[in-house]
PDB file of N, CA and C in Angstrom:
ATOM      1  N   UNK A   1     -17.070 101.198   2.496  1.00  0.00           N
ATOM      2  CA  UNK A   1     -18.011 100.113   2.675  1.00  0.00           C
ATOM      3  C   UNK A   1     -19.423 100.671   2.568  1.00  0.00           C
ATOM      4  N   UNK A   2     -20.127  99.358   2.189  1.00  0.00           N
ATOM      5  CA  UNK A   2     -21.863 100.415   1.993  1.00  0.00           C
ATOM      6  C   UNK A   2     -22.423  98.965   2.604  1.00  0.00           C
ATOM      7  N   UNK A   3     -24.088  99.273   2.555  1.00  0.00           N
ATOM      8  CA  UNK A   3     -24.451  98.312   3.277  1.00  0.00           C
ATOM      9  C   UNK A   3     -25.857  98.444   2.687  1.00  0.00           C
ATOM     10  N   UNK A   4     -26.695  97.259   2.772  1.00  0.00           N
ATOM     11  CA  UNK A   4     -28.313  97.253   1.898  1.00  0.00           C
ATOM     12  C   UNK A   4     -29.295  96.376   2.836  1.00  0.00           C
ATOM     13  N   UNK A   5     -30.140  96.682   2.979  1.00  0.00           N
ATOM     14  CA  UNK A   5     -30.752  95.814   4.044  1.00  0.00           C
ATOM     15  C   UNK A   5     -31.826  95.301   3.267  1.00  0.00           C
ATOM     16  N   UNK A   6     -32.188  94.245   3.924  1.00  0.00           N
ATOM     17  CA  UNK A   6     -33.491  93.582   3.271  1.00  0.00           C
ATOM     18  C   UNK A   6     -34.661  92.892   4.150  1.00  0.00           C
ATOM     19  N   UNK A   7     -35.825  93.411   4.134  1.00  0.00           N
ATOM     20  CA  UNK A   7     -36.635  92.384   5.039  1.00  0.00           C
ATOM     21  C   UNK A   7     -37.938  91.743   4.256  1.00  0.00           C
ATOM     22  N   UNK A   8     -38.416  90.919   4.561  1.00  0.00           N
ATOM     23  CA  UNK A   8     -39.220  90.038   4.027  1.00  0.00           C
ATOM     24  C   UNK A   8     -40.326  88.916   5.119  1.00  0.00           C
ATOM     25  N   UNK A   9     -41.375  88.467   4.463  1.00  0.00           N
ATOM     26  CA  UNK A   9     -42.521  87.666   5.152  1.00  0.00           C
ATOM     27  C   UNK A   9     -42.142  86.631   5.300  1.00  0.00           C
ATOM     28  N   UNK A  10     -41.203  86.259   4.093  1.00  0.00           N
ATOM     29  CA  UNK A  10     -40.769  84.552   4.111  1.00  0.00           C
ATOM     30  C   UNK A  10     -39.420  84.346   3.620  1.00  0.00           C
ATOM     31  N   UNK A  11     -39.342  83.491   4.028  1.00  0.00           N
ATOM     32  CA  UNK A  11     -37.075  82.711   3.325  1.00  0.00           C
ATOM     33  C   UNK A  11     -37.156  82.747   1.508  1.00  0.00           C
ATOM     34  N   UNK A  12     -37.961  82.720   1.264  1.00  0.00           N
ATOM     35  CA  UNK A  12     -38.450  82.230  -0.149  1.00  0.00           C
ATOM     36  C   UNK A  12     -38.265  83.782  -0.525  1.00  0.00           C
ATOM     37  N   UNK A  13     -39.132  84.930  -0.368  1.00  0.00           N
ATOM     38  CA  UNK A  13     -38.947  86.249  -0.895  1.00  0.00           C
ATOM     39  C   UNK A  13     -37.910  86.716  -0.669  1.00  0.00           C
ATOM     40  N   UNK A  14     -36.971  86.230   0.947  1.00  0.00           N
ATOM     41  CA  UNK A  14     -35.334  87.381   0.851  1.00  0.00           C
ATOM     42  C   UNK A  14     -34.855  86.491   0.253  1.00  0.00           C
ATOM     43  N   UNK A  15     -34.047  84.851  -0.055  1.00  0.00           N
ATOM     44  CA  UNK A  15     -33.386  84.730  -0.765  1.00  0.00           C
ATOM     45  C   UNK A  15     -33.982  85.202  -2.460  1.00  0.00           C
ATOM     46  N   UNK A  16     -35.081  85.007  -2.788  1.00  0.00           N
ATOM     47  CA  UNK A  16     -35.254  85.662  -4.203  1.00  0.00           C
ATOM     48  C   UNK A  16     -34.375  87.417  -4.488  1.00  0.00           C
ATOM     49  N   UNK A  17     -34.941  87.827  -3.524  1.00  0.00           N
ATOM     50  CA  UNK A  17     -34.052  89.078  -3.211  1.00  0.00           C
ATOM     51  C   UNK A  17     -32.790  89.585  -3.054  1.00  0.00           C
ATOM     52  N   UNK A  18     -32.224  88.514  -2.397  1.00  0.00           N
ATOM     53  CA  UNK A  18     -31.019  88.342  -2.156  1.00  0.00           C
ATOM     54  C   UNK A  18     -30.402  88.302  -3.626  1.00  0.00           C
ATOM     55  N   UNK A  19     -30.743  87.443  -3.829  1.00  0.00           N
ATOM     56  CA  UNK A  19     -29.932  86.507  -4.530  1.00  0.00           C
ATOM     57  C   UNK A  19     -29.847  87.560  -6.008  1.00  0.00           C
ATOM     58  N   UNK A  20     -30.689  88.382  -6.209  1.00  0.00           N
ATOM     59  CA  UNK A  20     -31.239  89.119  -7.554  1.00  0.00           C
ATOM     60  C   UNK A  20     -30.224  90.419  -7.182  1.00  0.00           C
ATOM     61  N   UNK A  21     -30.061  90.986  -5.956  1.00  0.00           N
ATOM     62  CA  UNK A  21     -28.589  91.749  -5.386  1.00  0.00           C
ATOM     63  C   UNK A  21     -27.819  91.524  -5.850  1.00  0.00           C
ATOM     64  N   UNK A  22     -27.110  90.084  -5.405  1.00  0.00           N
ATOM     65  CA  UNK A  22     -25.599  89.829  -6.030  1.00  0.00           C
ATOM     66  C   UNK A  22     -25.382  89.721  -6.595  1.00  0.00           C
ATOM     67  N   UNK A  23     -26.292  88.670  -7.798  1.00  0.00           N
ATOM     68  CA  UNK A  23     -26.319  88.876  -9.307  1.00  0.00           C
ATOM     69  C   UNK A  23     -26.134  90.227 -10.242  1.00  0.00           C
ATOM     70  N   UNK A  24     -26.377  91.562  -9.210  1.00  0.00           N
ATOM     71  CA  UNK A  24     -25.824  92.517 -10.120  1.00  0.00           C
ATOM     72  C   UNK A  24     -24.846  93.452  -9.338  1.00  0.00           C
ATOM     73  N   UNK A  25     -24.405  93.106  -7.779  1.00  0.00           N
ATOM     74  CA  UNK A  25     -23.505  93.563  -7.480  1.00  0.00           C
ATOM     75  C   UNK A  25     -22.153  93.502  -8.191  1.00  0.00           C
ATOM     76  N   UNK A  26     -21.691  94.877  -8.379  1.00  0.00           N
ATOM     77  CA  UNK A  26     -20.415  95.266  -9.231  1.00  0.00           C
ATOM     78  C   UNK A  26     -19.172  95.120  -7.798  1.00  0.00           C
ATOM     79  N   UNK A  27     -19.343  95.415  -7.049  1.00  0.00           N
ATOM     80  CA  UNK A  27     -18.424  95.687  -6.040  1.00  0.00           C
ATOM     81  C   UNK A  27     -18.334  94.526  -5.136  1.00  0.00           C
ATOM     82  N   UNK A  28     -17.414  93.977  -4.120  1.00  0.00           N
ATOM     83  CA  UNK A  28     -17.038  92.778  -3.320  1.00  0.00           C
ATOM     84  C   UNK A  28     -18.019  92.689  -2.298  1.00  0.00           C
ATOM     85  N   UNK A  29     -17.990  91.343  -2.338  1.00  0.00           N
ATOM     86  CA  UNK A  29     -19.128  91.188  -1.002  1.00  0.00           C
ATOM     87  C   UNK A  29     -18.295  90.961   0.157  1.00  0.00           C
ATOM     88  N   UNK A  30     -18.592  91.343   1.244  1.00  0.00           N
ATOM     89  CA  UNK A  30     -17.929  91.233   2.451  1.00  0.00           C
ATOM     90  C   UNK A  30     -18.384  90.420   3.338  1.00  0.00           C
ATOM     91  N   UNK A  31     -19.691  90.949   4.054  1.00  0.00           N
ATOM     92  CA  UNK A  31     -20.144  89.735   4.821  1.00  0.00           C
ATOM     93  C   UNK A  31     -21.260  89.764   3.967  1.00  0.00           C
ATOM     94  N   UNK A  32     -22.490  88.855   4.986  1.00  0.00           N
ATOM     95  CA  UNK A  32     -24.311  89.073   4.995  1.00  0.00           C
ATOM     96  C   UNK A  32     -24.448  88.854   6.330  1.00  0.00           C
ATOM     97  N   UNK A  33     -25.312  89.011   6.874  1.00  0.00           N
ATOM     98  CA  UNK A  33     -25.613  88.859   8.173  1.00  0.00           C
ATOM     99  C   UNK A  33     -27.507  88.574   8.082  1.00  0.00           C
ATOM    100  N   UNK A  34     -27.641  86.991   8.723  1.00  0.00           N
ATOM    101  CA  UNK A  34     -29.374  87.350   8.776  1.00  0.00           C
ATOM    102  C   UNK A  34     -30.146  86.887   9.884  1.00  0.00           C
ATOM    103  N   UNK A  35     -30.952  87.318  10.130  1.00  0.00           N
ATOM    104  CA  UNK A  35     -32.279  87.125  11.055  1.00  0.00           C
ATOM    105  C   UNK A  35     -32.934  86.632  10.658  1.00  0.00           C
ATOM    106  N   UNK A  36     -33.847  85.802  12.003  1.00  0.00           N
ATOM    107  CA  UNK A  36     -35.122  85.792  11.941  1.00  0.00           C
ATOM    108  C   UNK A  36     -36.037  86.164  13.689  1.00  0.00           C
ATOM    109  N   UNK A  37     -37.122  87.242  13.528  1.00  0.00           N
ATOM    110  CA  UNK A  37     -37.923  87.235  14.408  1.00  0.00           C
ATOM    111  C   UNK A  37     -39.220  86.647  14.281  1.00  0.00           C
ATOM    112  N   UNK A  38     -39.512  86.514  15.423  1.00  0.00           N
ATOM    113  CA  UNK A  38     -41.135  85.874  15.159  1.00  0.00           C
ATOM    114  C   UNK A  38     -41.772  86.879  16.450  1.00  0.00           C
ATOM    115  N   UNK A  39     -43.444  87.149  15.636  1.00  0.00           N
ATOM    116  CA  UNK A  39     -44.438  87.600  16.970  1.00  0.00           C
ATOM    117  C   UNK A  39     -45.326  86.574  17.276  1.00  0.00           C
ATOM    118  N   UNK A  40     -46.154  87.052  18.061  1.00  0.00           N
ATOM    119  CA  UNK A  40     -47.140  85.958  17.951  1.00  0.00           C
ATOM    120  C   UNK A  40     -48.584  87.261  18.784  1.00  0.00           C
ATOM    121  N   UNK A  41     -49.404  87.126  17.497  1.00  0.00           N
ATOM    122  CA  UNK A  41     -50.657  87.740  18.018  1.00  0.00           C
ATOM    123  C   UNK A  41     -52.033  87.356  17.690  1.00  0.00           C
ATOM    124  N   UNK A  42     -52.479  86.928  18.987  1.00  0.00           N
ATOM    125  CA  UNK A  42     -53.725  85.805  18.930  1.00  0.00           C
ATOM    126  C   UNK A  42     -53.195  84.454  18.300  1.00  0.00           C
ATOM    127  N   UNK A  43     -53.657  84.246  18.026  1.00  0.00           N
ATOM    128  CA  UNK A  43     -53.163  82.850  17.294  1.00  0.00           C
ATOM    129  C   UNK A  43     -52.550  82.556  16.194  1.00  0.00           C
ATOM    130  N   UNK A  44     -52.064  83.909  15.516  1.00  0.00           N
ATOM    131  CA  UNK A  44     -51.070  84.038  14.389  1.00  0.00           C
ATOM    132  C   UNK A  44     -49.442  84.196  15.078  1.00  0.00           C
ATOM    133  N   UNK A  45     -49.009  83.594  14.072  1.00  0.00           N
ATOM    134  CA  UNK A  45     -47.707  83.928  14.202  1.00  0.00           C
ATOM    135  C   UNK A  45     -47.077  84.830  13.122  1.00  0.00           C
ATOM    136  N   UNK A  46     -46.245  85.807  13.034  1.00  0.00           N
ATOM    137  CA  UNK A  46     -45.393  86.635  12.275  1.00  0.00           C
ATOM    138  C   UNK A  46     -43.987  86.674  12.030  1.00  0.00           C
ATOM    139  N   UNK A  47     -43.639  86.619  10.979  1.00  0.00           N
ATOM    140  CA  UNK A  47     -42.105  85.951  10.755  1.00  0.00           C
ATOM    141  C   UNK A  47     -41.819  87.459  10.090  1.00  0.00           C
ATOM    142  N   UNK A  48     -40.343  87.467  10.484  1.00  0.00           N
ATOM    143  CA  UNK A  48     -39.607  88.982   9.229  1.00  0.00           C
ATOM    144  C   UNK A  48     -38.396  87.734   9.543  1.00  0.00           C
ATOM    145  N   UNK A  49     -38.065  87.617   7.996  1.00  0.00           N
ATOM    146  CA  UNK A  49     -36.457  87.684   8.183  1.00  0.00           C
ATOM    147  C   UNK A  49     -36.000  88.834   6.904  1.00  0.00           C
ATOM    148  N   UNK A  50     -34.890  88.822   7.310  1.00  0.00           N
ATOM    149  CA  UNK A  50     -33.871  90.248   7.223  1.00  0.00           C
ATOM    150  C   UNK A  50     -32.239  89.892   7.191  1.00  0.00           C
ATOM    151  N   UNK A  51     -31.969  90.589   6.491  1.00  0.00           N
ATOM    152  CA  UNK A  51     -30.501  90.383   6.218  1.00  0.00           C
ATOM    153  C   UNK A  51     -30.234  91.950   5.965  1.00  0.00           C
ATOM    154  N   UNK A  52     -28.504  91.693   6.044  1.00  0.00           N
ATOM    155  CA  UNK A  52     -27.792  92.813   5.990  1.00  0.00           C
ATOM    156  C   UNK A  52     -26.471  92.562   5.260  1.00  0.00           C
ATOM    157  N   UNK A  53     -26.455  93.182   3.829  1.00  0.00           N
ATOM    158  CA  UNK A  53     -25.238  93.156   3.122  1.00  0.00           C
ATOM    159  C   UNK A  53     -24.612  93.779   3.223  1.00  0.00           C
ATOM    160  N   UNK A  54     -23.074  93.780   3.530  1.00  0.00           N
ATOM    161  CA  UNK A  54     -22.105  94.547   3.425  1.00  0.00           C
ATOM    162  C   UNK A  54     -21.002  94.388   1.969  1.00  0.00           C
ATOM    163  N   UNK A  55     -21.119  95.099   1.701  1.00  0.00           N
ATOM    164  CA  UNK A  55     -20.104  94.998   0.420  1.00  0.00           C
ATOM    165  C   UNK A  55     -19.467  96.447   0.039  1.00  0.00           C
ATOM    166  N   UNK A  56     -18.279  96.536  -0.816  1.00  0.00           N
ATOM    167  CA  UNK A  56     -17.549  97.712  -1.528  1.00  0.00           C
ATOM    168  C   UNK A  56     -18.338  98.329  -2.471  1.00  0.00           C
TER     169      UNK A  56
END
C-alpha cells in the first residue's frame, strides 16, 4: 500500500488535484480520507483542506 497526501487553501484546488491523481493513477484506489480545519486570526479566517489517498 502507498499513500499521497494533499493539502490546499480551497475545495476547488484539492479536488482539481485530486482529481488530476486519479486520472493517472495506474494502481487501485483504496480509500481517500478528507479534512477540513479552520483558524481564525484577527478577523481572518484560514481554511486547509487535505486529503489522504491510499491506493496499490
Amino acid at each position: 500500500m502507498k499513500v499521497k497526501c494533499f493539502d490546499e487553501n480551497t475545495e476547488i484546488e484539492l479536488e482539481m488535484k485530486l482529481n488530476a491523481f486519479l486520472d493517472n493513477l495506474e494502481g487501485e484506489l483504496i480509500d481517500i480520507k478528507f479534512q477540513v480545519a479552520i483558524g481564525i486570526q484577527g478577523e481572518d479566517q484560514i481554511y486547509c483542506f487535505s486529503a489522504l489517498v491510499m491506493y496499490t
